[in-house]
Protein backbone atom coordinates (compact mmCIF):
# COMPACT_ATOMS: atom_id res chain seq x y z
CA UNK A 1 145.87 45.81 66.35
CA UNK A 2 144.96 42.96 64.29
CA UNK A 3 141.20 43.21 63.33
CA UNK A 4 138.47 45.52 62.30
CA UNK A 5 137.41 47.53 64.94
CA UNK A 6 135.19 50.66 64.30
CA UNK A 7 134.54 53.50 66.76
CA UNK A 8 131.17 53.96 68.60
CA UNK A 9 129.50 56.88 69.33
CA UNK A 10 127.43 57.09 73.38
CA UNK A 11 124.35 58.55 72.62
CA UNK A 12 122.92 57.43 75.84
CA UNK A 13 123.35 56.00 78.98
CA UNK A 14 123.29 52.60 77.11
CA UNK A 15 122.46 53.71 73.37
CA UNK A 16 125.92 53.56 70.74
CA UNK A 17 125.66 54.09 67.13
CA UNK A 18 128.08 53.65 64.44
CA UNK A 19 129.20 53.15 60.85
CA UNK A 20 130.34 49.56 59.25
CA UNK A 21 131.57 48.69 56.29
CA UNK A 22 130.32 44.87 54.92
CA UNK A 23 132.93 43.47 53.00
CA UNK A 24 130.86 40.72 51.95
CA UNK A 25 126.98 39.18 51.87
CA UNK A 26 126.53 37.86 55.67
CA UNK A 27 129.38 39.19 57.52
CA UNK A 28 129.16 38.83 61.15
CA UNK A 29 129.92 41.65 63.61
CA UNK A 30 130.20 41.50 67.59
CA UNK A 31 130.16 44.61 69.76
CA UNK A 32 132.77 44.69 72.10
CA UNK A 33 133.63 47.61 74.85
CA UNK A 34 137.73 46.65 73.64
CA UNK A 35 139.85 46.27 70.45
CA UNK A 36 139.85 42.71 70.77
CA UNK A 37 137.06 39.38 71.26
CA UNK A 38 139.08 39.09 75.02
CA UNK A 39 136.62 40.80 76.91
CA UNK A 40 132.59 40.64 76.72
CA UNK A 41 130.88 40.19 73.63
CA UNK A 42 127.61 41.51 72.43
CA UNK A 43 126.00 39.52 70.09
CA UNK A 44 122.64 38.06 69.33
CA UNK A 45 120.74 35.28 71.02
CA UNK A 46 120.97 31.86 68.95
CA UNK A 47 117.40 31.12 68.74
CA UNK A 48 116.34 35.16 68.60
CA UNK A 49 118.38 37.06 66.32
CA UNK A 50 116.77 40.11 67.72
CA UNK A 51 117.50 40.37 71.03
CA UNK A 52 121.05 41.74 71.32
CA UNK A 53 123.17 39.92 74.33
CA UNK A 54 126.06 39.57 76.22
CA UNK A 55 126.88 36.12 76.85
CA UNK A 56 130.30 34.95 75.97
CA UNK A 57 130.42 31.71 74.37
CA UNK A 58 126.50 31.09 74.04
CA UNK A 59 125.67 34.72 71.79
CA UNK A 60 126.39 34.66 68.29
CA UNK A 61 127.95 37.18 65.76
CA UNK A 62 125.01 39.82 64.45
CA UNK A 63 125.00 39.15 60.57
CA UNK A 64 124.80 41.50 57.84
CA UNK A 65 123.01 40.38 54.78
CA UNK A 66 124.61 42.37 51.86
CA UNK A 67 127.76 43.76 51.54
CA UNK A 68 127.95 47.30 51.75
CA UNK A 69 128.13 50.63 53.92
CA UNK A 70 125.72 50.40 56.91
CA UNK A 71 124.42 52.49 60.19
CA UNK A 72 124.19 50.57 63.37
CA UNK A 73 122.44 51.58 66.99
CA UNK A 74 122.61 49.55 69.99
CA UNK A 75 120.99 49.40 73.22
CA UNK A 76 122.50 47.42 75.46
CA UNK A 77 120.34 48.10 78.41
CA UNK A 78 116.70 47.40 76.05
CA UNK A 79 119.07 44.34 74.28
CA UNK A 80 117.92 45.80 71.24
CA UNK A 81 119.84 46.98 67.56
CA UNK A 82 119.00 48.38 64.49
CA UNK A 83 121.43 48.19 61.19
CA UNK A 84 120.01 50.05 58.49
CA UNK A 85 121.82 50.86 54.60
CA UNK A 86 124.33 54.09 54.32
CA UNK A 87 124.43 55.76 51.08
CA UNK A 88 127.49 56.83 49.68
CA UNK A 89 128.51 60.55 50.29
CA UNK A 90 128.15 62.07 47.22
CA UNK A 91 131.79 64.09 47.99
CA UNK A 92 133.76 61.06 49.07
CA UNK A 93 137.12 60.94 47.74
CA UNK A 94 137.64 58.48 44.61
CA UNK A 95 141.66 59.47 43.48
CA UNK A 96 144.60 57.89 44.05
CA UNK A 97 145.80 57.19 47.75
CA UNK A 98 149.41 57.00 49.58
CA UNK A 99 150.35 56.40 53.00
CA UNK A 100 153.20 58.82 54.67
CA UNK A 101 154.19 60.10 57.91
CA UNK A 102 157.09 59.52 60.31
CA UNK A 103 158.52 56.33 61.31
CA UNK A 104 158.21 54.53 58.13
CA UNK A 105 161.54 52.59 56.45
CA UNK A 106 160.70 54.70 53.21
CA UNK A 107 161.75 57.74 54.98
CA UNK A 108 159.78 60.13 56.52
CA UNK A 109 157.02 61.85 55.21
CA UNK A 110 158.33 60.27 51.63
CA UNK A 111 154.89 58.69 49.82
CA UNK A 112 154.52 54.81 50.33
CA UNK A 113 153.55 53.12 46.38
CA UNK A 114 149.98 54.14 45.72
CA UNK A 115 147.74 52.14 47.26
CA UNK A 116 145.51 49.22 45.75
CA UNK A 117 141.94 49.67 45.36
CA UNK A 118 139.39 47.54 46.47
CA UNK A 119 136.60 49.18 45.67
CA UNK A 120 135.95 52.54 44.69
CA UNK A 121 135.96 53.81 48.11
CA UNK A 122 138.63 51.07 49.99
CA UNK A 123 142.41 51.34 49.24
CA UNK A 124 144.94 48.68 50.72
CA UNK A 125 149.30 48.82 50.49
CA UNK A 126 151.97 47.42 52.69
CA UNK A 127 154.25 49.58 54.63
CA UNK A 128 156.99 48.92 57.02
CA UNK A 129 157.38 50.67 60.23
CA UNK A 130 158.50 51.69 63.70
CA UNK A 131 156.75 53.72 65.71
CA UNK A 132 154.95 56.50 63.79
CA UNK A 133 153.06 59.12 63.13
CA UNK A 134 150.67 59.07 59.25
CA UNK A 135 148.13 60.14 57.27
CA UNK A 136 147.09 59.42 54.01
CA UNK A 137 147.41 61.60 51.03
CA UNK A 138 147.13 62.33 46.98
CA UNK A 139 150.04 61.56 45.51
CA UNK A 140 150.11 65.33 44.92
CA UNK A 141 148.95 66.35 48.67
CA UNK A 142 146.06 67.80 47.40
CA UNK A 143 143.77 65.57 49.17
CA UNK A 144 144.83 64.76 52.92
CA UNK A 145 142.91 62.60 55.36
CA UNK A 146 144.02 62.76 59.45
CA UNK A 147 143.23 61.09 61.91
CA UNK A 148 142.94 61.60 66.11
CA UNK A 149 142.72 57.69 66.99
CA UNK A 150 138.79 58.19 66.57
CA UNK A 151 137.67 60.40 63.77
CA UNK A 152 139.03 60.74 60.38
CA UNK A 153 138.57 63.91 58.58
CA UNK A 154 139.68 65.59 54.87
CA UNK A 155 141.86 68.60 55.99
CA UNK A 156 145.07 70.39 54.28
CA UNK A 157 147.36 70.00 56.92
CA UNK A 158 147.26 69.79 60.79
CA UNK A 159 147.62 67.08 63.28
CA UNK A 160 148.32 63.74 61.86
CA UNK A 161 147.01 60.26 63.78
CA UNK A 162 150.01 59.30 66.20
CA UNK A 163 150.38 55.25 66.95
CA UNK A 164 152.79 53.97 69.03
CA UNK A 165 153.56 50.03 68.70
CA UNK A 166 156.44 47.92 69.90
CA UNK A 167 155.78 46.28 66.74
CA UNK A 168 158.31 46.40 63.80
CA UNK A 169 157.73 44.74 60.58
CA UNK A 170 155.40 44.85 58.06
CA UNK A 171 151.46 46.27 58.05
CA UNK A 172 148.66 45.97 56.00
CA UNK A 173 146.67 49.94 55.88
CA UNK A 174 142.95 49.63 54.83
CA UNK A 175 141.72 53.16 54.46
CA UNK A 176 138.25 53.98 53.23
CA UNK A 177 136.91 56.87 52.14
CA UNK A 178 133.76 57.48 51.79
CA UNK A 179 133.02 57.04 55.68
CA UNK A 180 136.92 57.61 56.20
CA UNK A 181 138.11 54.56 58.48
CA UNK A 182 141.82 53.24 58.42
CA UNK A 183 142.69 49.55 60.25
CA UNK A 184 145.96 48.47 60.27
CA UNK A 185 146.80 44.59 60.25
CA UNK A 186 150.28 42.88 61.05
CA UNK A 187 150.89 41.50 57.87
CA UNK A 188 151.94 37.69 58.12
C-alpha cells in the first residue's frame, strides 16, 4: 500500500462517513471505492466545489482548508458532502510509541526504536519486514493499540492486525492516536 487511505463507514444505501487527518492547510482528498486512484474517483466538480462527482479525469480533489482532525459524510447518490472539525479525544494516547509483531528483521515481537513524533498525536519509524503480523505498543506494553485491517482499538492483548505482502524491504508506519489510524508506505 503506498498512500493514505482511511476506512469508510455505509450508513446508507449511498451515505459513507469517516475520519481524516489534514496534514496540512488545503490538502486534497478523493473518495475512492479501492486503495488506490486506479479505479473511479469521487471528487468535486471544477466550477462547483459542492457538488460531489465521479468523473475521472474532469473532477477535482475535495480540499481541506486547515490542517487538522476532521469528520466527513458523503452521498454519492444526492452528489453531496459535508467535512466538518473533530476535536481531539480528551483520552487519546500522548506516550511513547514502538512498532512489534512477527515478521520483522528485529526479531519477533522484539520493540522497533521508538517512534518519531510528528505531532502530539502522529508517530512515524522505519521497520523492515516480511510478511507479518503488528501492533503498536509502550515501550513498557502498557499501552497496546490492534488492529483488524479496519478498526484500531486500545486493548491489553488479543488479536493483532495481520498483513500479508510479497514485499520485503523497508516501510515507513504512520500511526495516530487520537483517532487511531496506521498507513504503511514502501519507503524509497
Amino acid at each position: 500500500i503506498d498512500g493514505y487511505y482511511r476506512w469508510m463507514d455505509r450508513k446508507g444505501e449511498y451515505q459513507y462517513e469517516g475520519k481524516f487527518y489534514a496534514t496540512t492547510d488545503n490538502s486534497k482528498i478523493f473518495f475512492t471505492p479501492e486503495r488506490n486512484l486506479d479505479g473511479d474517483l469521487y471528487g468535486v466538480s471544477p466550477y462547483v466545489s459542492s457538488k460531489l462527482m465521479n468523473n475521472n479525469g474532469y473532477a477535482v480533489p475535495v480540499t481541506i482548508n486547515k490542517a487538522g482532525y476532521y469528520g466527513i459524510w458523503i452521498d454519492l447518490q444526492a452528489h453531496t458532502y459535508s467535512i466538518w472539525a473533530l476535536e481531539i479525544p480528551t483520552d487519546a494516547y500522548t506516550g511513547a510509541l514502538c512498532v512489534t509483531g512477527e515478521g520483522f528483521t528485529i526479531g519477533n515481537w522484539a520493540l522497533s526504536a521508538e517512534m518519531t513524533k510528528i505531532t502530539d498525536y502522529r508517530y512515524t519509524g522505519t521497520v523492515s519486514l516480511v510478511d507479518y503480523v503488528y501492533c503498536l505498543t509502550s515501550p513498557d506494553w502498557s499501552c497496546q493499540f490492534h488492529g483488524d485491517g479496519k478498526y484500531w482499538w486500545i486493548a491489553s492483548g488479543g488479536a493483532n492486525l495481520t498483513f500479508h505482502t510479497d514485499y520485503s524491504g523497508e516501510v515507513i508506519v504512520t500511526f495516530d492516536t487520537a483517532y487511531p489510524w496506521g498507513t504503511i508506505k514502501k519507503s524509497n
